[in-house]
N, C-alpha and C. Protein backbone atom coordinates (compact mmCIF):
# COMPACT_ATOMS: atom_id res chain seq x y z
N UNK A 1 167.41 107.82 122.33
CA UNK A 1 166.01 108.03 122.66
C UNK A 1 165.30 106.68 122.69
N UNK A 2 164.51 106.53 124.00
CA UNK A 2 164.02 105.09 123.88
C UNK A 2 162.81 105.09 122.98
N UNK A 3 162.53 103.46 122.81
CA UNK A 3 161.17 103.23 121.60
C UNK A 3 160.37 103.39 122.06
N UNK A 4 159.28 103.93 121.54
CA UNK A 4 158.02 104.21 122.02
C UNK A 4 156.75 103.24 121.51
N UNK A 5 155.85 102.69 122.19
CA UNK A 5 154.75 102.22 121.02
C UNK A 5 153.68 102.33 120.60
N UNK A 6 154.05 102.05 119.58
CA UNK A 6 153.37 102.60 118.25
C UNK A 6 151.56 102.89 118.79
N UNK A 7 151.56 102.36 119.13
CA UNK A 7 149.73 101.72 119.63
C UNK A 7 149.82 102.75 120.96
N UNK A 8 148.51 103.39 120.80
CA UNK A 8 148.59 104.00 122.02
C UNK A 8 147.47 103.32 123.11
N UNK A 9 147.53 103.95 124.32
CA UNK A 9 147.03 102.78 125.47
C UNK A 9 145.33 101.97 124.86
N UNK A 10 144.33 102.80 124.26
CA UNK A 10 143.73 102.89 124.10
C UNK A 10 143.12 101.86 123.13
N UNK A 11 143.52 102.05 121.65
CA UNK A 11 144.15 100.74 120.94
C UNK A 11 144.13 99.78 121.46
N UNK A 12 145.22 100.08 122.28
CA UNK A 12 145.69 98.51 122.89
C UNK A 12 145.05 98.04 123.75
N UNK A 13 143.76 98.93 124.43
CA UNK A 13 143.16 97.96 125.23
C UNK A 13 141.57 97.87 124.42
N UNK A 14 141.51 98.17 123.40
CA UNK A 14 140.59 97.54 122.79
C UNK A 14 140.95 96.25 122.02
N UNK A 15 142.10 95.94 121.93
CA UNK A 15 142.25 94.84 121.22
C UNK A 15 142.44 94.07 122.33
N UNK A 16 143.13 94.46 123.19
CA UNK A 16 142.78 93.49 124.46
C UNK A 16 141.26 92.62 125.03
N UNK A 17 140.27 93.90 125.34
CA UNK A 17 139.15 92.92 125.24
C UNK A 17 138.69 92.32 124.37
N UNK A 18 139.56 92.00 123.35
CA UNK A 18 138.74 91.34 122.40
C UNK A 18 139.13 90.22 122.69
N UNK A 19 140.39 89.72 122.58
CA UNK A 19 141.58 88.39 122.98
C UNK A 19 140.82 88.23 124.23
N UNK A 20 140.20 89.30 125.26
CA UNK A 20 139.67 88.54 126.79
C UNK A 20 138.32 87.60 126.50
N UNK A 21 137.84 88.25 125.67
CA UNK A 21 136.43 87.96 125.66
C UNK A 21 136.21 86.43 124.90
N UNK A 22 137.32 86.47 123.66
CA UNK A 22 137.72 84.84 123.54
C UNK A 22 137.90 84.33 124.45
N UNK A 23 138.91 83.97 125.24
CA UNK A 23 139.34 83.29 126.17
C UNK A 23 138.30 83.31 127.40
N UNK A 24 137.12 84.14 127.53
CA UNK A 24 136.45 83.91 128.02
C UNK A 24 135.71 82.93 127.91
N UNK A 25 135.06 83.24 126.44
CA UNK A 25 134.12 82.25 125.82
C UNK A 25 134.06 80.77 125.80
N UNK A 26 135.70 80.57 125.61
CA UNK A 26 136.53 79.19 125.64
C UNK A 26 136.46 78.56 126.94
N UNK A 27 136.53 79.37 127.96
CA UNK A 27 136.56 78.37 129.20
C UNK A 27 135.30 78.38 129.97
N UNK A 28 134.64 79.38 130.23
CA UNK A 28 133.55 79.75 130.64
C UNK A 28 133.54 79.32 131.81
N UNK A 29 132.77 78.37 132.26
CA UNK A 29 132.42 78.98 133.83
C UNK A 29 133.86 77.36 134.49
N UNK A 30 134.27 77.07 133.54
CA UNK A 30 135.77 75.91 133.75
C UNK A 30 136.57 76.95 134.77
N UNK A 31 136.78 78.52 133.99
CA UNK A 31 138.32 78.96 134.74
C UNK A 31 138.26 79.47 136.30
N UNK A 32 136.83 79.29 136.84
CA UNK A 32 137.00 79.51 138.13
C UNK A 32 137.89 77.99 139.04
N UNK A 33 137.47 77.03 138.29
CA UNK A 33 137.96 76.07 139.66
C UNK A 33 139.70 75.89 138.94
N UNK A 34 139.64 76.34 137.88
CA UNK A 34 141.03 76.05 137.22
C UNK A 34 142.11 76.83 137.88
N UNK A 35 141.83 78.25 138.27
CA UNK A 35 142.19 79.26 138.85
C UNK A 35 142.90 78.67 140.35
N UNK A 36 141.52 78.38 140.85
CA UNK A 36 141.50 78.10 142.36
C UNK A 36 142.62 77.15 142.35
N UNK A 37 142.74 75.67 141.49
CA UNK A 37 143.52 74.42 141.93
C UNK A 37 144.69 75.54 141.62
N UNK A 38 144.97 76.30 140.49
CA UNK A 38 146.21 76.72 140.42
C UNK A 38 147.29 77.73 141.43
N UNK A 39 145.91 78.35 142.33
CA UNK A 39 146.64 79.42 143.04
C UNK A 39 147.09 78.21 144.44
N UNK A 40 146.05 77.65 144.54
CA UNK A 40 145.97 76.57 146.33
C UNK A 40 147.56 76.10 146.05
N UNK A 41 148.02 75.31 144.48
CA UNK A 41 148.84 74.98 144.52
C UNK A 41 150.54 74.94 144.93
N UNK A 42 150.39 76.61 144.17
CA UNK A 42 151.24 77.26 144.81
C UNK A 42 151.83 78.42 145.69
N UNK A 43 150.19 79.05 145.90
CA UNK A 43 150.30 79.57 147.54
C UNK A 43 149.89 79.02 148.85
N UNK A 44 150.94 79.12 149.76
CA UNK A 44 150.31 78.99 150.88
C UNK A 44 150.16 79.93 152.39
N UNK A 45 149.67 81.08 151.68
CA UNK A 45 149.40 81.78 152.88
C UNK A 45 148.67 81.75 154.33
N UNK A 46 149.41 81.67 155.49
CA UNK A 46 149.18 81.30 156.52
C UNK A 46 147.75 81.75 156.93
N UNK A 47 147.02 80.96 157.68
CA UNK A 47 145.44 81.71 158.16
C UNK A 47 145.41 83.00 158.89
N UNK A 48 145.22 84.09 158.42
CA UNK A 48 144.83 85.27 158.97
C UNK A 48 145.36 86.37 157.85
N UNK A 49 146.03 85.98 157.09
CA UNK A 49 146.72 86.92 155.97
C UNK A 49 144.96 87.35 155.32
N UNK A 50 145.12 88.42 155.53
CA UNK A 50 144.27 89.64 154.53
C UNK A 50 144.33 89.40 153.71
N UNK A 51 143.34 89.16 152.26
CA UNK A 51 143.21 89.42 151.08
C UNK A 51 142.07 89.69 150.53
N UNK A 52 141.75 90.33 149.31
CA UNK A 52 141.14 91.51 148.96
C UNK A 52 141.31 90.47 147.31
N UNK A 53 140.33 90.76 146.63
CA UNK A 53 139.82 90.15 145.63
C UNK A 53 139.02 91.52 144.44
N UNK A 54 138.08 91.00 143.70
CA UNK A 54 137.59 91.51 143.00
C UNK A 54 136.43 90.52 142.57
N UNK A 55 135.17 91.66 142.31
CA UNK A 55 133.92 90.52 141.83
C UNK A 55 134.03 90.63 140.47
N UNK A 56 133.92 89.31 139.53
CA UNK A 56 134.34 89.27 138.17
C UNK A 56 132.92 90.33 137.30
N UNK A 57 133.22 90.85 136.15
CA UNK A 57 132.58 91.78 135.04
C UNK A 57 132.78 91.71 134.35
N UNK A 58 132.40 91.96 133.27
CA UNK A 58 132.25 92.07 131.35
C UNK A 58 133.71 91.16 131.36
N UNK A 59 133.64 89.72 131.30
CA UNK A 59 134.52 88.73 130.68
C UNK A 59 135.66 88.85 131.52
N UNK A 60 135.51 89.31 133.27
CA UNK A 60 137.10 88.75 133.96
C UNK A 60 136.86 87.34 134.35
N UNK A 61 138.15 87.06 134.31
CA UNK A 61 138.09 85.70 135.19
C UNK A 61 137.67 85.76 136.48
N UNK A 62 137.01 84.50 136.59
CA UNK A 62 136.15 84.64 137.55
C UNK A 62 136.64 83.98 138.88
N UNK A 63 137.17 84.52 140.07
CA UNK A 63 137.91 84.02 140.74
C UNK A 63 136.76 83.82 142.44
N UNK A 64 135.76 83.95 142.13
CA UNK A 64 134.75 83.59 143.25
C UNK A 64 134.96 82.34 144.14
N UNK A 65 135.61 81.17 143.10
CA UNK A 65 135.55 79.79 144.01
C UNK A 65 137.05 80.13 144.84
N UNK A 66 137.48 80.66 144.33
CA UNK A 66 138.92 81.11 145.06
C UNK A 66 138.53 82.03 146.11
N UNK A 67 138.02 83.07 145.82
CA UNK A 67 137.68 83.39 146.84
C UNK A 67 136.95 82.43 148.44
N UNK A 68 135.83 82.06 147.50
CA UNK A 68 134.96 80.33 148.77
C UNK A 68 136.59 80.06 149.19
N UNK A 69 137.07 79.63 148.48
CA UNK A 69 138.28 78.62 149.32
C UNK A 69 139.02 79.40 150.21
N UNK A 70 139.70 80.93 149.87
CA UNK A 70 140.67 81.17 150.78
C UNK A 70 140.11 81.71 151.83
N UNK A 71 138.74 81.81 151.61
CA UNK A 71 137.33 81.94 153.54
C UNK A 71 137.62 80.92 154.24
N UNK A 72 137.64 79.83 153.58
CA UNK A 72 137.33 78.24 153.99
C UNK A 72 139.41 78.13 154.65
N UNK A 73 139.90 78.96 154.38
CA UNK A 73 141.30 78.56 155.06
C UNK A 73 141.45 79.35 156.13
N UNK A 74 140.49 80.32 156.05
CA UNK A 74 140.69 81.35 157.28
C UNK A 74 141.07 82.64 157.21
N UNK A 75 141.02 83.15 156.15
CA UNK A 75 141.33 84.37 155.44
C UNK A 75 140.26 85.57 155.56
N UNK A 76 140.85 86.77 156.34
CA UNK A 76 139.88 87.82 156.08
C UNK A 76 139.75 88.06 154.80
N UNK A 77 138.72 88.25 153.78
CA UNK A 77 139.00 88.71 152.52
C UNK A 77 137.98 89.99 152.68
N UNK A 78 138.35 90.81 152.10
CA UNK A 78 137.43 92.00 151.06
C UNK A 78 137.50 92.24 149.34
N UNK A 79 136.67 93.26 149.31
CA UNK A 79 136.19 93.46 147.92
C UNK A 79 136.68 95.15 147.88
N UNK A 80 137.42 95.73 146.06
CA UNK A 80 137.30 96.82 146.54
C UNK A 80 136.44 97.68 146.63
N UNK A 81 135.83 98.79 147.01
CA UNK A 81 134.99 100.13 146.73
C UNK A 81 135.77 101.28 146.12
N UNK A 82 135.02 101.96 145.26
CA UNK A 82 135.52 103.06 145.00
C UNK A 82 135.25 104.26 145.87
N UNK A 83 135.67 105.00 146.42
CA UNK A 83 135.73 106.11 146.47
C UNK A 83 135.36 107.61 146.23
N UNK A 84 136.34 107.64 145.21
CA UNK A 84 136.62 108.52 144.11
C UNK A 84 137.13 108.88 143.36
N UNK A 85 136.61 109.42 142.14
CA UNK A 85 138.03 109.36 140.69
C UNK A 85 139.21 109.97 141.17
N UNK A 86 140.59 109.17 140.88
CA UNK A 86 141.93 109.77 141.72
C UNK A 86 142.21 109.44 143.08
N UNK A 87 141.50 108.88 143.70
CA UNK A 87 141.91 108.04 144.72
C UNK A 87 142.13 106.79 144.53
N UNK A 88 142.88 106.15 146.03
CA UNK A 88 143.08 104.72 145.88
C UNK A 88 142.36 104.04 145.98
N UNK A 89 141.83 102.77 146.13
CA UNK A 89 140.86 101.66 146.35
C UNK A 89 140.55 101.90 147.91
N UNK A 90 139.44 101.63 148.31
CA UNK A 90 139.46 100.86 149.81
C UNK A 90 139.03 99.70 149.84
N UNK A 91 139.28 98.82 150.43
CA UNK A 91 139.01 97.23 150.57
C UNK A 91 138.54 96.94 151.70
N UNK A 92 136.92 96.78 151.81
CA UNK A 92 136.10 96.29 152.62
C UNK A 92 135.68 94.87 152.94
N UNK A 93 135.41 94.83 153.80
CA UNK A 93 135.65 92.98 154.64
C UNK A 93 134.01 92.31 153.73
N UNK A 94 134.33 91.04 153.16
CA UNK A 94 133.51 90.43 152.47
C UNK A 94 133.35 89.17 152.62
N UNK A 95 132.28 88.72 153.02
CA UNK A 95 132.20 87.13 153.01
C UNK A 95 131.50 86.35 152.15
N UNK A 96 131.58 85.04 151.85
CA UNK A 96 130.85 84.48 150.75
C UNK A 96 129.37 84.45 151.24
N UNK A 97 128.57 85.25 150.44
CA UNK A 97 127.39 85.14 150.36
C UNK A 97 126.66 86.44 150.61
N UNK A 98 127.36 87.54 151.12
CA UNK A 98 127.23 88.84 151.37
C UNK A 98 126.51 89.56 150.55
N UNK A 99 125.67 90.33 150.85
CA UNK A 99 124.62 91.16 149.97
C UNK A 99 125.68 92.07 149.31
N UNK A 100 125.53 92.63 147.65
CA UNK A 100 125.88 93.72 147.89
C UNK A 100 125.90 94.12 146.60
N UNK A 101 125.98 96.11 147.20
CA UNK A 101 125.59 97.23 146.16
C UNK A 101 126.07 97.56 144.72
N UNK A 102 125.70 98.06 143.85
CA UNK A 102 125.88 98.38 142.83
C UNK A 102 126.76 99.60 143.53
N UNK A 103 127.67 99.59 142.48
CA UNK A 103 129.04 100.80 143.13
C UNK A 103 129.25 101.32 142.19
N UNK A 104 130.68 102.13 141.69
CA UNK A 104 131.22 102.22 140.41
C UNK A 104 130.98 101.76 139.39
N UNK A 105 130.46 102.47 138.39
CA UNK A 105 130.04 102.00 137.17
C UNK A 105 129.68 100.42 137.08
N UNK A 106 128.63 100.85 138.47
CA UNK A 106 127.34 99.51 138.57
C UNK A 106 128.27 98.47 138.80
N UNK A 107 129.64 98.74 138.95
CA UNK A 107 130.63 97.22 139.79
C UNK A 107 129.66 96.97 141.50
N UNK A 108 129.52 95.48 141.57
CA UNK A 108 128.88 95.56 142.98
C UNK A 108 130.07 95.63 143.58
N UNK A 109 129.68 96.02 145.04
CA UNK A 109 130.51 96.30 146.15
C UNK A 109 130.21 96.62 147.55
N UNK A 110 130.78 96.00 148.47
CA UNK A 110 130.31 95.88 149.42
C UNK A 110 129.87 97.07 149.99
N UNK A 111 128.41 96.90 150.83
CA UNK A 111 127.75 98.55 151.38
C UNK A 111 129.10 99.03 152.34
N UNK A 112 128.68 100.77 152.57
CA UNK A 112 129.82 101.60 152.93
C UNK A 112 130.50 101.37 154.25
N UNK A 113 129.16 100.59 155.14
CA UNK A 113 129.67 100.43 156.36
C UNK A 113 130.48 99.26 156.62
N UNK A 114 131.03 98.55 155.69
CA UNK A 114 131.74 97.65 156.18
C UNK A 114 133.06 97.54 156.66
N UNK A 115 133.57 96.71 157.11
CA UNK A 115 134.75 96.71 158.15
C UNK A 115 136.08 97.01 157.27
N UNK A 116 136.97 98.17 157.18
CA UNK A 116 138.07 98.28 155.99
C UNK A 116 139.37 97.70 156.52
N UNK A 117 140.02 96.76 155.82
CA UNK A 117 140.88 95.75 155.74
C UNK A 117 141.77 96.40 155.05
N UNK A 118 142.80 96.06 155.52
CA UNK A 118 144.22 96.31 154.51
C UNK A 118 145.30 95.08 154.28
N UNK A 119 144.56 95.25 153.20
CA UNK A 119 145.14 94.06 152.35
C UNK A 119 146.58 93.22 152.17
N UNK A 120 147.40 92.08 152.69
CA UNK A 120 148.40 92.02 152.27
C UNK A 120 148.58 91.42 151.22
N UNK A 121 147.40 90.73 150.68
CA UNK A 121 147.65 90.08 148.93
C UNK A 121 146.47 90.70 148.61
N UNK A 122 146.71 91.12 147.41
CA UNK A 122 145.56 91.71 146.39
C UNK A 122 145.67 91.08 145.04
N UNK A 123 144.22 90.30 144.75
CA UNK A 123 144.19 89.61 143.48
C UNK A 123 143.72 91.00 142.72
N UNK A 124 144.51 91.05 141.67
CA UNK A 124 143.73 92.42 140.59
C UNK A 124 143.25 91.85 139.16
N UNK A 125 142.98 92.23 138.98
CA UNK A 125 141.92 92.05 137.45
C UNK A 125 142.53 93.25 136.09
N UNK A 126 142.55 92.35 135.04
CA UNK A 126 143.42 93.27 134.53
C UNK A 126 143.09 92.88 132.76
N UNK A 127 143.66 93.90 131.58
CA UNK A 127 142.95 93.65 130.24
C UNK A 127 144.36 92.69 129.27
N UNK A 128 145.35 92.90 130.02
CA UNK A 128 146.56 92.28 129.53
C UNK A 128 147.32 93.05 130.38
N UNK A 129 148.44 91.90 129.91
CA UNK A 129 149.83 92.01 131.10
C UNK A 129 151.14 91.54 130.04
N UNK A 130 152.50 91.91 130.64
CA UNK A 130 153.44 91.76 129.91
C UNK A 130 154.36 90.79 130.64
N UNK A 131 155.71 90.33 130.31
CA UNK A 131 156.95 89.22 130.53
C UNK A 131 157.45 89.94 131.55
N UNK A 132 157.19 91.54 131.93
CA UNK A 132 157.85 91.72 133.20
C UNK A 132 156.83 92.26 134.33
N UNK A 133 155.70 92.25 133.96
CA UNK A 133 155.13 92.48 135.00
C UNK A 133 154.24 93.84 134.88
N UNK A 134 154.31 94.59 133.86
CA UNK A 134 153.97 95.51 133.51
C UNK A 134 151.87 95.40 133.30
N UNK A 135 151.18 95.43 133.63
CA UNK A 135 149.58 95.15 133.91
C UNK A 135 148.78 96.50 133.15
N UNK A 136 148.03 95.81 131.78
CA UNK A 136 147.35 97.13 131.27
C UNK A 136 145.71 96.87 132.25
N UNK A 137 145.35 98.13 132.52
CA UNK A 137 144.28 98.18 133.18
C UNK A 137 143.08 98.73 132.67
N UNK A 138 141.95 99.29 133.17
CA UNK A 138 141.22 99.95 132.73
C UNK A 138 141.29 101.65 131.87
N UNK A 139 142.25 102.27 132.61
CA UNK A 139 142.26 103.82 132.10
C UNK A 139 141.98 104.49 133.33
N UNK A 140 141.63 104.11 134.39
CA UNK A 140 141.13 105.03 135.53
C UNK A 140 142.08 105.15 136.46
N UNK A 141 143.30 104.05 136.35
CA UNK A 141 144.42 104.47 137.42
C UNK A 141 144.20 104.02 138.77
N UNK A 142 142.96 103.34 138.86
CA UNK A 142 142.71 103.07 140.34
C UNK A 142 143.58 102.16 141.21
N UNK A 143 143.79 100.96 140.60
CA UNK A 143 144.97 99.94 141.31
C UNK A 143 145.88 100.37 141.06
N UNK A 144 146.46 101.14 140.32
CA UNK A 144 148.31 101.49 140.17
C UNK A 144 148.19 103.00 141.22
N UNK A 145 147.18 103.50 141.28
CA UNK A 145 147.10 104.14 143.20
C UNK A 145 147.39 103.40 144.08
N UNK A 146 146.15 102.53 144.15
CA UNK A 146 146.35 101.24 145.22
C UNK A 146 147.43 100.69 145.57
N UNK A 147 148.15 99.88 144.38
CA UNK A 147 149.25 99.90 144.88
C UNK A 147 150.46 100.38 145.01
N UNK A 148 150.71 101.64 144.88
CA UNK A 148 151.29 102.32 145.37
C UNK A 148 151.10 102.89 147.02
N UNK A 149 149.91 103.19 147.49
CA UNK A 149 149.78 103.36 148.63
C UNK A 149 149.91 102.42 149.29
N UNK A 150 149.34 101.38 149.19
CA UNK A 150 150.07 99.94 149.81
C UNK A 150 151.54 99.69 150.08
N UNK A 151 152.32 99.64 148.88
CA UNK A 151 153.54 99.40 148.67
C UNK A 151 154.34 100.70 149.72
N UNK A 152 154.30 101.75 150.04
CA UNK A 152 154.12 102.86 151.04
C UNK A 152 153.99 102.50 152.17
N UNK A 153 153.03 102.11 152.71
CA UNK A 153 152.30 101.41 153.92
C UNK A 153 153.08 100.16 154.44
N UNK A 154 153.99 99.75 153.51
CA UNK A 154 154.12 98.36 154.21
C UNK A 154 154.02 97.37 153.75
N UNK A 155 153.90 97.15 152.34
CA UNK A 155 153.84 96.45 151.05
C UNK A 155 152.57 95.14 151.20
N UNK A 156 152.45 94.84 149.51
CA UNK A 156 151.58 94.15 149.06
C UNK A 156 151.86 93.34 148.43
N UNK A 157 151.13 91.87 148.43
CA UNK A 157 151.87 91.26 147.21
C UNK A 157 150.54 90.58 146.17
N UNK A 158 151.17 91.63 145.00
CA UNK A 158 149.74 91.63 143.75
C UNK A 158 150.29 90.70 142.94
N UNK A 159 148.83 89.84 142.92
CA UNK A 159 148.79 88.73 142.19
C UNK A 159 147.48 89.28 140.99
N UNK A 160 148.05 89.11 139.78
CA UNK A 160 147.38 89.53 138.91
C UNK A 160 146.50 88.41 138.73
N UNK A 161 145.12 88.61 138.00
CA UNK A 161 143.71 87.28 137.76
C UNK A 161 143.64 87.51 136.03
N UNK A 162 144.53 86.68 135.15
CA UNK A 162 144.24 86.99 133.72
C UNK A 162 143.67 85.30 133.19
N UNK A 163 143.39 85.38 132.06
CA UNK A 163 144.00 84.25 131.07
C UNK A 163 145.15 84.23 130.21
N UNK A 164 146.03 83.00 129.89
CA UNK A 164 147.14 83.18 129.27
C UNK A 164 146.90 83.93 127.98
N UNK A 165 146.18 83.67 127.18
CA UNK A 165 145.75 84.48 126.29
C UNK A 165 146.43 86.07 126.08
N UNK A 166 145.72 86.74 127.44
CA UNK A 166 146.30 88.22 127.54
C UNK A 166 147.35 88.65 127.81
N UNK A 167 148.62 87.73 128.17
CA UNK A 167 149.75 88.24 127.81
C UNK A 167 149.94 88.68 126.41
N UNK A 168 150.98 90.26 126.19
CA UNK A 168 151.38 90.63 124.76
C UNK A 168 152.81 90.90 125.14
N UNK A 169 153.44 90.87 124.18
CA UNK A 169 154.81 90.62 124.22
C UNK A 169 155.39 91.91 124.61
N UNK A 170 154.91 93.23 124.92
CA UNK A 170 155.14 94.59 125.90
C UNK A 170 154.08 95.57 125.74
N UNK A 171 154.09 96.29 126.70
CA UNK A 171 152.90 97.41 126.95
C UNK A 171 153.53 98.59 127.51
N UNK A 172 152.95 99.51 127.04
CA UNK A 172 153.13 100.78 127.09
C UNK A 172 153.34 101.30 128.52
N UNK A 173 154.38 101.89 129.03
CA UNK A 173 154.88 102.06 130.43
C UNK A 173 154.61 103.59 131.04
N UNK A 174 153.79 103.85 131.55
CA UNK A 174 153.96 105.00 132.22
C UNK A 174 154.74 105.47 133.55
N UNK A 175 154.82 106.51 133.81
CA UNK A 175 155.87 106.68 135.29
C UNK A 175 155.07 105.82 136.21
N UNK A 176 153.58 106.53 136.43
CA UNK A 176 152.94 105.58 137.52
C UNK A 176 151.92 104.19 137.86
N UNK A 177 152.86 103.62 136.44
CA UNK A 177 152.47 102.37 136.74
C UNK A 177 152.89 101.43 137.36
N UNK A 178 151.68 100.54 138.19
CA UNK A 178 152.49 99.71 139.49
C UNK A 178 152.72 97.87 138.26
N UNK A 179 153.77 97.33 138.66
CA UNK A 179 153.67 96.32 138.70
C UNK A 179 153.11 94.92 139.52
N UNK A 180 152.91 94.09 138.57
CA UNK A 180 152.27 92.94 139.24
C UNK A 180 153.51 91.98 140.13
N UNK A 181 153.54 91.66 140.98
CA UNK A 181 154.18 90.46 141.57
C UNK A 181 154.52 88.80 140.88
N UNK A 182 153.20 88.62 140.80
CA UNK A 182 152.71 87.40 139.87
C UNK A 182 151.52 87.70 138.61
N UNK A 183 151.18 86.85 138.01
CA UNK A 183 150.02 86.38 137.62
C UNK A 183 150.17 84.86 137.39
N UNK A 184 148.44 84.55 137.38
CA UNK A 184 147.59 83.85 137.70
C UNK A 184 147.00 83.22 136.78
N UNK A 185 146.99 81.90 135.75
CA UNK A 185 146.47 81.85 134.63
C UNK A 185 145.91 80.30 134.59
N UNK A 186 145.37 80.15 133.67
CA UNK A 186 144.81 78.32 134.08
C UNK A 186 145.76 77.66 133.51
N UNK A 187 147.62 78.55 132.97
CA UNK A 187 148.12 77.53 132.45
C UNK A 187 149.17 77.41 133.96
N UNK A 188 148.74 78.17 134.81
CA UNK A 188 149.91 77.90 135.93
C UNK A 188 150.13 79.77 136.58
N UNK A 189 151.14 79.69 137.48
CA UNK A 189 151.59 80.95 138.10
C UNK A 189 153.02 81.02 137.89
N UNK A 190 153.30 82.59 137.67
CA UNK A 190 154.19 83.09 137.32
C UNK A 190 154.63 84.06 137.80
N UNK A 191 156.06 84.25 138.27
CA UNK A 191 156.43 84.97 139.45
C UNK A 191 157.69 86.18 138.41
N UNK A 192 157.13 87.26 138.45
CA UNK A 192 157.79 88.44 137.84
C UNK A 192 159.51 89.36 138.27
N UNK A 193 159.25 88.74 139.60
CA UNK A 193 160.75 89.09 140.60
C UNK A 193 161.01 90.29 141.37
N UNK A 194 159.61 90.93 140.99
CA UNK A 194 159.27 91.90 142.30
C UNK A 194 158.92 91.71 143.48
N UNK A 195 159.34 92.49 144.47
CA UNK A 195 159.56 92.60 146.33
C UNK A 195 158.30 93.55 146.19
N UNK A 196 157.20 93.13 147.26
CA UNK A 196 156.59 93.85 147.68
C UNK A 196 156.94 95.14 148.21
């Protein structure tokens, strides 16, 4: 019988924001350009590749100048919207400087009419992550939809947005949880060995 742990999801992601909210505090408004030199470094996705981001909240890393930059290379990007509870994300076309709405639990997000993009890299936002790729999230299931329907469609390649900090040495696995590809940290990028 396999091990189970001890900590259930819940637990564990309260102790998670706590470790985020340090590592927030510590770098503060540093981990956006830290982010950016780190991803430019070692991605180079060709101009026109789709990507889909997230606007930072309660202590994510803040990946906005990354965002400015991968506009500035030629990149359609969007933001996601919700939907509805139990559905997947949709990812609407976003540019730097774009007005926009209070959405999901007051997350802004781009108004409804905007142009929907399908994403081939998706930066996700996340409360901790593990050595294989395993990504604890909010509780709502929304990106481990996402990417699953993606990964369906024609695959994605998710680059997780943490601080090193929030790695824990394993997390609790459910059937439908998606893994990350990479993550993303100001100590560097790290590639997990998953195929889109």
């Amino acid at each position: 019988m396999p091990a189970t742990d001890p900590k259930p999801k819940t637990a564990v992601r309260a102790a998670a924001r706590q470790t985020r909210a340090r590592a927030f505090e510590h770098f503060g408004e540093r981990m956006g350009a830290i982010l950016t030199a780190n991803f430019l470094a070692q991605f180079s996705h060709p101009p026109g590749v789709d990507m889909a981001g997230y606007w930072p909240t309660n202590e994510e890393a803040d990946i906005r100048p990354l965002m400015t930059a991968l506009h500035q290379r030629g990149h359609r990007l969007a933001l996601p919207r919700v939907m509805a509870r139990g559905a997947p994300l949709r990812f609407l076309r976003w540019h730097p400087g774009d007005r926009l709405e209070a959405g999901f639990g007051g997350i802004p997000e781009p108004a409804a009419g905007a142009e929907e993009i399908h994403p081939e890299v998706l930066l996700v936002p996340l409360l901790g992550f593990d050595g294989t790729g395993l990504r604890l999230g909010y509780g709502g299931g929304f990106y481990d939809r996402t990417l699953a329907a993606l990964r369906r469609a024609g695959g994605v390649e998710a680059i997780g947005i943490a601080f090193s900090d929030q790695e824990v040495d394993s997390l609790p696995a459910g059937d439908h949880d998606e893994r990350l590809d990479w993550v993303v940290t100001e100590s560097g990028c790290r590639r997990f060995g998953q195929s889109s």
